[in-house]
PDB file of N, CA and C in Angstrom:
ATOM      1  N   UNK A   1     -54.278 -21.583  21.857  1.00  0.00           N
ATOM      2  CA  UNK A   1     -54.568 -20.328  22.497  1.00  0.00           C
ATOM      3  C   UNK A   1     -55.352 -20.627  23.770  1.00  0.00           C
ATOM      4  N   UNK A   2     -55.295 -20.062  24.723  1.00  0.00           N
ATOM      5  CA  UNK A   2     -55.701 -20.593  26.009  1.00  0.00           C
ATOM      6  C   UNK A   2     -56.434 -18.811  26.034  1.00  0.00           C
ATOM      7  N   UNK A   3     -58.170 -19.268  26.531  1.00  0.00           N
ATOM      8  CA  UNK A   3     -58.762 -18.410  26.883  1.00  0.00           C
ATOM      9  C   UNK A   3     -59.604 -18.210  28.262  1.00  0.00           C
ATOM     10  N   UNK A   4     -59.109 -17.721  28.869  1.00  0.00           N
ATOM     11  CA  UNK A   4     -59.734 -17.308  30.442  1.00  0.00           C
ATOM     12  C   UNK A   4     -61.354 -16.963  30.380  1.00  0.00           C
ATOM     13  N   UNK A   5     -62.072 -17.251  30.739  1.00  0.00           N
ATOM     14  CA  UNK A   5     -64.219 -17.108  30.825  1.00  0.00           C
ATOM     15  C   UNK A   5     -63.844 -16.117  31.907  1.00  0.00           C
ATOM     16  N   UNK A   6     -64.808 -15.482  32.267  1.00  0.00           N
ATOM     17  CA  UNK A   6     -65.313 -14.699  32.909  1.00  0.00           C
ATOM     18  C   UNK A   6     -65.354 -15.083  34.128  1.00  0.00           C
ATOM     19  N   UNK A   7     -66.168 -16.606  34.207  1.00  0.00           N
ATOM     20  CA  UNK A   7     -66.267 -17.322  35.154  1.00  0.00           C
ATOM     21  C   UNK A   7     -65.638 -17.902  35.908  1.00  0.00           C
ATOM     22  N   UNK A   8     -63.858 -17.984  35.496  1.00  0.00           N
ATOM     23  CA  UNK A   8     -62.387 -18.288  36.123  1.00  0.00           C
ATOM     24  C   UNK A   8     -61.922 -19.388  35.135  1.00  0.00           C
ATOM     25  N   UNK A   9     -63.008 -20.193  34.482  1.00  0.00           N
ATOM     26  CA  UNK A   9     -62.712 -21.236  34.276  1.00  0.00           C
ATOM     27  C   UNK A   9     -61.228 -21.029  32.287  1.00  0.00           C
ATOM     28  N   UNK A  10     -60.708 -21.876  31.859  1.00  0.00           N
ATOM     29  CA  UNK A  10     -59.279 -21.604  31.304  1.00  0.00           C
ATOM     30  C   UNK A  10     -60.078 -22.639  30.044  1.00  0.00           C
ATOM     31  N   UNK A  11     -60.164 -22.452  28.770  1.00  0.00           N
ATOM     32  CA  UNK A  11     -60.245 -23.349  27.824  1.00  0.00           C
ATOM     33  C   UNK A  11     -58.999 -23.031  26.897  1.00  0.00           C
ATOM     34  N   UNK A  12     -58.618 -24.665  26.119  1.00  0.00           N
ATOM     35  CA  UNK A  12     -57.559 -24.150  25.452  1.00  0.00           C
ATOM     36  C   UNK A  12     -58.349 -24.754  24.155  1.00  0.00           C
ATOM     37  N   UNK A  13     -57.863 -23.287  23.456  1.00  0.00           N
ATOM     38  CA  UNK A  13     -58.581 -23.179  21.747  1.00  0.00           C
ATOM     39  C   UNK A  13     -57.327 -23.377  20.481  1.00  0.00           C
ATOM     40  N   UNK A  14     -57.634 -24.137  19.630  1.00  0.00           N
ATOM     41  CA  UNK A  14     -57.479 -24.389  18.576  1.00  0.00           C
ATOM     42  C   UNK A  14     -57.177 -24.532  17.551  1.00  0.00           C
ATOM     43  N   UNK A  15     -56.631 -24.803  16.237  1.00  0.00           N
ATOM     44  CA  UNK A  15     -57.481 -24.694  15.025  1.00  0.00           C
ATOM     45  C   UNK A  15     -56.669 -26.423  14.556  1.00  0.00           C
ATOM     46  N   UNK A  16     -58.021 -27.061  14.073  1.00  0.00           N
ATOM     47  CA  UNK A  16     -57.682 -28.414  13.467  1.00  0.00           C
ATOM     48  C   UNK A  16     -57.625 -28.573  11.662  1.00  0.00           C
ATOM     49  N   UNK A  17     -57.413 -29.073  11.088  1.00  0.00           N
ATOM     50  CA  UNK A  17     -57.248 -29.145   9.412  1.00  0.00           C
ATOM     51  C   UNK A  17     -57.459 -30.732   9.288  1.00  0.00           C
ATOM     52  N   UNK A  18     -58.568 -31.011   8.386  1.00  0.00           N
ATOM     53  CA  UNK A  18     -58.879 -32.338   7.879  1.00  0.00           C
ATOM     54  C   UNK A  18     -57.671 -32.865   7.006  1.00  0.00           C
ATOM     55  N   UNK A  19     -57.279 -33.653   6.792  1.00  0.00           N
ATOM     56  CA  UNK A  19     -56.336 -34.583   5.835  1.00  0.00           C
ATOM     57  C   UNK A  19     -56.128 -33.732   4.324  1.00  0.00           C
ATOM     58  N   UNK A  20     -55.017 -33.876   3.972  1.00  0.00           N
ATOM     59  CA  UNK A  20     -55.058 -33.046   2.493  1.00  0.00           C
ATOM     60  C   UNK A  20     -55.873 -33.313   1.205  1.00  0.00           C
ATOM     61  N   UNK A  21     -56.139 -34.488   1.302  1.00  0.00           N
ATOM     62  CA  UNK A  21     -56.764 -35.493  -0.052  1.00  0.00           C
ATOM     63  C   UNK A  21     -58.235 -35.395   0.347  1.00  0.00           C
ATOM     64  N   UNK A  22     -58.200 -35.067   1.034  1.00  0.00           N
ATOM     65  CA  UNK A  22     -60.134 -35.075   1.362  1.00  0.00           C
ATOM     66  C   UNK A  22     -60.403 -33.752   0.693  1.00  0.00           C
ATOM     67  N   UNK A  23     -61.667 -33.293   1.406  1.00  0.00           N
ATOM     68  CA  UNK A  23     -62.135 -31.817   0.648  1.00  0.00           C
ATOM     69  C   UNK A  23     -61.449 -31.119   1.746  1.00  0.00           C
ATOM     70  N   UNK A  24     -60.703 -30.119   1.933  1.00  0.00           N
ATOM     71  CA  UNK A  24     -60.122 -29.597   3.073  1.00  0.00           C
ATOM     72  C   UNK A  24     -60.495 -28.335   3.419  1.00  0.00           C
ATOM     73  N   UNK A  25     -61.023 -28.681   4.704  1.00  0.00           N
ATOM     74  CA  UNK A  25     -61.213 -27.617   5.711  1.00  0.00           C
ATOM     75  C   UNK A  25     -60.532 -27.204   6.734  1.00  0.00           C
ATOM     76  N   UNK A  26     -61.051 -26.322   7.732  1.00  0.00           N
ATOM     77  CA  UNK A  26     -60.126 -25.910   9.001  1.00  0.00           C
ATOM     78  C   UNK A  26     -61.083 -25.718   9.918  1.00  0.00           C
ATOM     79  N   UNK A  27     -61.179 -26.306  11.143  1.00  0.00           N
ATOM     80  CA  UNK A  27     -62.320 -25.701  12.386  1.00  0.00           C
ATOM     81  C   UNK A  27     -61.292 -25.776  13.346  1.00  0.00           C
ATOM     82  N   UNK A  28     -62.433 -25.023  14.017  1.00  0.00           N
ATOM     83  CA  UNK A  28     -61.901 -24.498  15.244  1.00  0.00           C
ATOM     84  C   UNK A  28     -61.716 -25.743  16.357  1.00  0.00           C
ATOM     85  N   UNK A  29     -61.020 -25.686  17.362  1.00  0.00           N
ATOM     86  CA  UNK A  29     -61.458 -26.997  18.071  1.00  0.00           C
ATOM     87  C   UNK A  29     -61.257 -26.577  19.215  1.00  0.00           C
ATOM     88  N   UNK A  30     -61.630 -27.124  20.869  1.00  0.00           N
ATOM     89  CA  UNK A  30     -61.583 -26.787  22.310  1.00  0.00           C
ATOM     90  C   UNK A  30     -61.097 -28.208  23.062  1.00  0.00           C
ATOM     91  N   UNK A  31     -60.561 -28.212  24.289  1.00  0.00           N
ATOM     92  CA  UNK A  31     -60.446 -29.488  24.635  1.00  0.00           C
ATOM     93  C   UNK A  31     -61.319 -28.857  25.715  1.00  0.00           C
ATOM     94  N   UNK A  32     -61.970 -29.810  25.891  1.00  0.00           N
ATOM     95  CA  UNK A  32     -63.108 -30.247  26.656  1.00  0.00           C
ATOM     96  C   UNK A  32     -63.267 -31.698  27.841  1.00  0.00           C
ATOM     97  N   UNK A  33     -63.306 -31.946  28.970  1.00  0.00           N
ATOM     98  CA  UNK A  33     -63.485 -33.214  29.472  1.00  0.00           C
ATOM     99  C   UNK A  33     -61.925 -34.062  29.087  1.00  0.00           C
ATOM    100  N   UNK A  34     -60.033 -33.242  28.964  1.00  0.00           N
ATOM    101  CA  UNK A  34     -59.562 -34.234  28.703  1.00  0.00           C
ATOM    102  C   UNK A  34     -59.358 -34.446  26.787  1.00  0.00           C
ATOM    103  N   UNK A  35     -60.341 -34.048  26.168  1.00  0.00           N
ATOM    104  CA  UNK A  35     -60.326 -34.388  24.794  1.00  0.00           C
ATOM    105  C   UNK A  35     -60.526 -33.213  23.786  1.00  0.00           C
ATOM    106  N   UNK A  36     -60.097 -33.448  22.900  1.00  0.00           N
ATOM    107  CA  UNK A  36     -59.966 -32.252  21.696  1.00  0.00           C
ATOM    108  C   UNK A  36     -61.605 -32.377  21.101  1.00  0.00           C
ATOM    109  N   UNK A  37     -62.110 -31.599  20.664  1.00  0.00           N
ATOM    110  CA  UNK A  37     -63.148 -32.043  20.335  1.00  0.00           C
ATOM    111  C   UNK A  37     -63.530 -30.339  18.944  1.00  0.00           C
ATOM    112  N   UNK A  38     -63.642 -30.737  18.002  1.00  0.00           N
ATOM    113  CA  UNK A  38     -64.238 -29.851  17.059  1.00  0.00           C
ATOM    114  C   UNK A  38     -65.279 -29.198  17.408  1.00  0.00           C
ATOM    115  N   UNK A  39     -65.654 -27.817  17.227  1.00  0.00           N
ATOM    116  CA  UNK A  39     -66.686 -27.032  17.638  1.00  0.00           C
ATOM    117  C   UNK A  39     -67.695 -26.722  16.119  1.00  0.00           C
ATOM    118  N   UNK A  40     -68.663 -27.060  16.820  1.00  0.00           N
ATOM    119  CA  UNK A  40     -69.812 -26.801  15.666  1.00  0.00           C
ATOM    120  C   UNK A  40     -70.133 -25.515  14.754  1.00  0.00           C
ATOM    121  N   UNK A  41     -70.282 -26.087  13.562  1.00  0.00           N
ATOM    122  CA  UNK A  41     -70.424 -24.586  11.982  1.00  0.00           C
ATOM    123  C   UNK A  41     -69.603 -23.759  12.477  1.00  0.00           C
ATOM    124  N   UNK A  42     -67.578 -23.808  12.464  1.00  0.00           N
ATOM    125  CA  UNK A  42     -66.725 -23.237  12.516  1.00  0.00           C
ATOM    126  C   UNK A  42     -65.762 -23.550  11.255  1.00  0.00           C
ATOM    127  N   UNK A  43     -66.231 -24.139  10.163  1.00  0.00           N
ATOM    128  CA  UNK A  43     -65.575 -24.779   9.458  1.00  0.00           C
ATOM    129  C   UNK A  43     -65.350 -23.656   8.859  1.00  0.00           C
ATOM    130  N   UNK A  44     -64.017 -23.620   7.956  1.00  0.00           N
ATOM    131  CA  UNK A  44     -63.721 -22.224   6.874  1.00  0.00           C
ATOM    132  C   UNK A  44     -62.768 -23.716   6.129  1.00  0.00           C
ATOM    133  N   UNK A  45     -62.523 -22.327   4.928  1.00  0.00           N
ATOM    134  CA  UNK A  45     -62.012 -22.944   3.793  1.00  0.00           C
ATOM    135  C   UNK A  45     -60.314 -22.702   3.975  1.00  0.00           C
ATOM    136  N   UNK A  46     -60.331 -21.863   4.619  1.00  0.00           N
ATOM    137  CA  UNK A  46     -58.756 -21.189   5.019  1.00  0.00           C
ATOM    138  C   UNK A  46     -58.371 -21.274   6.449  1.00  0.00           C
ATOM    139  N   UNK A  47     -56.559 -21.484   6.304  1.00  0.00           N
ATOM    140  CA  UNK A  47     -56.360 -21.414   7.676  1.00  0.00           C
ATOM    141  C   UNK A  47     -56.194 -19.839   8.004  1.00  0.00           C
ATOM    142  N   UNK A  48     -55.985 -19.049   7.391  1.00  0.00           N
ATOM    143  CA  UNK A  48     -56.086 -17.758   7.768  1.00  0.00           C
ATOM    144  C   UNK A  48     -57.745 -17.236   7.976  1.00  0.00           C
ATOM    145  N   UNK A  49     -58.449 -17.611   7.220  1.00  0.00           N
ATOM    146  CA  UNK A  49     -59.966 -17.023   7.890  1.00  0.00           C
ATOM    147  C   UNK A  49     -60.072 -18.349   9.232  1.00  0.00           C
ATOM    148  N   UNK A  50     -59.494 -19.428   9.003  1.00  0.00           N
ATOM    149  CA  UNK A  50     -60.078 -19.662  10.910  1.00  0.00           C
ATOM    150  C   UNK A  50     -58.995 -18.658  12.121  1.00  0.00           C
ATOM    151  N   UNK A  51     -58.270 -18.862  11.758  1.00  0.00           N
ATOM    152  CA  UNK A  51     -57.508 -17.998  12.394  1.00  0.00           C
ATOM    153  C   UNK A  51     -57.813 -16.667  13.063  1.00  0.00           C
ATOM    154  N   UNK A  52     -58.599 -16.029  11.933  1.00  0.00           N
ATOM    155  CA  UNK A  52     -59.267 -14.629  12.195  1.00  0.00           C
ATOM    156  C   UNK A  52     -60.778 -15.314  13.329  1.00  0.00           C
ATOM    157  N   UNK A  53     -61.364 -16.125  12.469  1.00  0.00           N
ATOM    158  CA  UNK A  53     -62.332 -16.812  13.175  1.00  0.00           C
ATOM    159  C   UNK A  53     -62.108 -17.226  14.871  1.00  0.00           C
ATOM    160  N   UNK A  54     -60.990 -17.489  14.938  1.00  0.00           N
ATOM    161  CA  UNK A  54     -60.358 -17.988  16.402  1.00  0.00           C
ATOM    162  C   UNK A  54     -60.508 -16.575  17.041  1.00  0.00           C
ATOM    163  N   UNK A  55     -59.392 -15.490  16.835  1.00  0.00           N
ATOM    164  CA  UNK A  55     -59.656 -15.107  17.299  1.00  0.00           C
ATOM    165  C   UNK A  55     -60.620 -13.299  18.063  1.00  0.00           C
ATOM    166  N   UNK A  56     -61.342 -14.243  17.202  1.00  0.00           N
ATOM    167  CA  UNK A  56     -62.902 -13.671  16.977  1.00  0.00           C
ATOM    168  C   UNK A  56     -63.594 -14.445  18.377  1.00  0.00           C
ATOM    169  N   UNK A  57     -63.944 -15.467  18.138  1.00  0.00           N
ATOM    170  CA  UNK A  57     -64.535 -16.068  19.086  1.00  0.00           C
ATOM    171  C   UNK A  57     -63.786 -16.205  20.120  1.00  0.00           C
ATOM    172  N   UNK A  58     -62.922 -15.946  19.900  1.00  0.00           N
ATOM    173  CA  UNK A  58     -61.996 -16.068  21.937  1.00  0.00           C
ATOM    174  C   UNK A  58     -61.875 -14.722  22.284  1.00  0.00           C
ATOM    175  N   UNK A  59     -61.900 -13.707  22.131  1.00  0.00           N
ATOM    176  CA  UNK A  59     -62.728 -12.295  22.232  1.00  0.00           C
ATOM    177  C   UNK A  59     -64.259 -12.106  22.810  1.00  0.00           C
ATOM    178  N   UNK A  60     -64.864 -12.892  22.130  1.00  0.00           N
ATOM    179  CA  UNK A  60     -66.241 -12.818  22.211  1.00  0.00           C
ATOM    180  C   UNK A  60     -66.582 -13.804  23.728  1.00  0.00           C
ATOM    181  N   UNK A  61     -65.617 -14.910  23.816  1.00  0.00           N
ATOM    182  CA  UNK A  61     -65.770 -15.676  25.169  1.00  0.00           C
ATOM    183  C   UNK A  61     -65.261 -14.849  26.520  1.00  0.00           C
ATOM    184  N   UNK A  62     -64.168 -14.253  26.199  1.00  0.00           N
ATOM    185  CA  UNK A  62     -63.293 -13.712  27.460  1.00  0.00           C
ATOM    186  C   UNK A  62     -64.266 -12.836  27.537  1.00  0.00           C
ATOM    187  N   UNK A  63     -65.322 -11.897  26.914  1.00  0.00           N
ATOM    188  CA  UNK A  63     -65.690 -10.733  27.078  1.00  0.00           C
ATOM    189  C   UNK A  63     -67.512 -10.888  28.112  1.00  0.00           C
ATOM    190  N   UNK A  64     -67.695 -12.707  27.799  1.00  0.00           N
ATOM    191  CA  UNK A  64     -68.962 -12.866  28.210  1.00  0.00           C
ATOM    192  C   UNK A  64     -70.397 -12.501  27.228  1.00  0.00           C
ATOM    193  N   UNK A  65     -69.871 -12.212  26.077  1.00  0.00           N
ATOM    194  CA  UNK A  65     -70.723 -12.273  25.067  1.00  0.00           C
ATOM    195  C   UNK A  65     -71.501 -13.219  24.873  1.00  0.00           C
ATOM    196  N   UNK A  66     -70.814 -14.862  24.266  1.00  0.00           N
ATOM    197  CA  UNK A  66     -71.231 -15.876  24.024  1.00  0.00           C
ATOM    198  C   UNK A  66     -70.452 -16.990  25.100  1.00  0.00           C
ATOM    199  N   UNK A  67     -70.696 -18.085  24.524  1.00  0.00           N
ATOM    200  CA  UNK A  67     -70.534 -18.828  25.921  1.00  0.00           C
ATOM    201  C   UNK A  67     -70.551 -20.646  25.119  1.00  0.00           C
ATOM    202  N   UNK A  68     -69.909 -21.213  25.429  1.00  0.00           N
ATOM    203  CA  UNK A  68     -69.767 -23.182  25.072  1.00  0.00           C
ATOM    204  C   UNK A  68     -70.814 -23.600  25.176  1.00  0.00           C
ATOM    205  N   UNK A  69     -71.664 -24.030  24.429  1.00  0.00           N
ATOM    206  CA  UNK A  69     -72.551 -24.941  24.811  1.00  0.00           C
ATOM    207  C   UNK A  69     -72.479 -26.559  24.284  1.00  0.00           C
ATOM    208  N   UNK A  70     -73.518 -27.032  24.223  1.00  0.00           N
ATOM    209  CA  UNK A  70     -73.808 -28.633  23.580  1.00  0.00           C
ATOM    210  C   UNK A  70     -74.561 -28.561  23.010  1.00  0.00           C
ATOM    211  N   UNK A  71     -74.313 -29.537  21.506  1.00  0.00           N
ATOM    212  CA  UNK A  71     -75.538 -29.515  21.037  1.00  0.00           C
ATOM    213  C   UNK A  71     -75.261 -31.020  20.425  1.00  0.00           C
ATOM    214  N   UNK A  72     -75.970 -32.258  20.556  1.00  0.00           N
ATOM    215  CA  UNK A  72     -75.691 -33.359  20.018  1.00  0.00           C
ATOM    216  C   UNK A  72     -74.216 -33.959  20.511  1.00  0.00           C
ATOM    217  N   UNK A  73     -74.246 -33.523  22.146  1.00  0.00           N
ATOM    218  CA  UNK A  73     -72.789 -33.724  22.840  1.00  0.00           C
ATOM    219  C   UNK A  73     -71.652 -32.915  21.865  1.00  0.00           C
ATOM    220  N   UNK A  74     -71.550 -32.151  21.212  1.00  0.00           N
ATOM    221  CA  UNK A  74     -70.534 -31.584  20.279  1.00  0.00           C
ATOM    222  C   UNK A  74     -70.484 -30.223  21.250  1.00  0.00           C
ATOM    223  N   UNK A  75     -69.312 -29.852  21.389  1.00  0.00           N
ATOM    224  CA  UNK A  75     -69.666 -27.735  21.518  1.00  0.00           C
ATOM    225  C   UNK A  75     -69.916 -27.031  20.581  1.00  0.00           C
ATOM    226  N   UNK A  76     -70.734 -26.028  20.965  1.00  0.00           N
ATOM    227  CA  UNK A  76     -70.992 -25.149  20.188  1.00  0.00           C
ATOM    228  C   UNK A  76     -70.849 -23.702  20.766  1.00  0.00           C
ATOM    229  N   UNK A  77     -70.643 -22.993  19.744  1.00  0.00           N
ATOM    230  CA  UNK A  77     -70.989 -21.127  20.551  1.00  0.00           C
ATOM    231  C   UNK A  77     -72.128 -20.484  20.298  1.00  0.00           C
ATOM    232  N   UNK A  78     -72.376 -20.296  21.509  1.00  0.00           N
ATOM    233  CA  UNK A  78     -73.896 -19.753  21.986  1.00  0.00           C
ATOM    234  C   UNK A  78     -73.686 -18.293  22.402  1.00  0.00           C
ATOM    235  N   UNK A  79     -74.462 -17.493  21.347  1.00  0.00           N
ATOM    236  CA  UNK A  79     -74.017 -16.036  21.747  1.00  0.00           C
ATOM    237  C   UNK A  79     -75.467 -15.813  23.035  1.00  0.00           C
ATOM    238  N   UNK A  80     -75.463 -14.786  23.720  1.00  0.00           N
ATOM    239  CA  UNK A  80     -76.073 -14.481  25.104  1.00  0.00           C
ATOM    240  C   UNK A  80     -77.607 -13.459  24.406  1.00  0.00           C
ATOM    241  N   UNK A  81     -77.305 -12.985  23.233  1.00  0.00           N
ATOM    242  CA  UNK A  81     -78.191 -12.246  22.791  1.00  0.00           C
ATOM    243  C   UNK A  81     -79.234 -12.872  22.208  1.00  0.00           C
ATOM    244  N   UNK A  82     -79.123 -14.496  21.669  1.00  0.00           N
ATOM    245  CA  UNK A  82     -79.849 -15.117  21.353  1.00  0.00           C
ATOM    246  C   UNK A  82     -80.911 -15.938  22.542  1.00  0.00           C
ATOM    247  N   UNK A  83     -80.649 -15.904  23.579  1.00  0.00           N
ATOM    248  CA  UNK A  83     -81.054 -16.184  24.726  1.00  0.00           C
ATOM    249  C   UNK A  83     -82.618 -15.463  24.959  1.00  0.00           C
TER     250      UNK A  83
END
């Protein structure tokens, strides 16, 4: 899903799934710098709740709500109200 910022700038969003034999999850993921990179405490148990989760948060970006940040070089979503 490719989401337009406010700011002009274009991120393309997501959803990744860990290996089947592991404990399996689903996060969200962004490419960033060239690289795919998992976004922080987006993990769900379902691909339909990330899904909803996706696009939840790509709503919340296009609208200028929250916004990409870093945290431990990872992205994260940083809502504006917590600011």
């Amino acid at each position: 899903m490719l989401v337009t910022l406010p700011c002009g700038d274009i991120l393309e969003m997501n959803i990744s799934q860990t290996p089947p034999r592991s404990k399996q999850s689903v996060m969200l993921t962004v490419r960033r710098g060239g690289h795919i990179q998992r976004i922080v405490n987006t993990e769900c148990s379902s691909k339909s709740m990330a899904t909803e989760l996706l696009e939840w948060v790509a709503e919340e970006l296009r609208a200028g709500i929250c916004y990409l940040g870093t945290s431990n070089g990872k992205p994260v979503v940083i809502t504006t109200e917590c600011l």
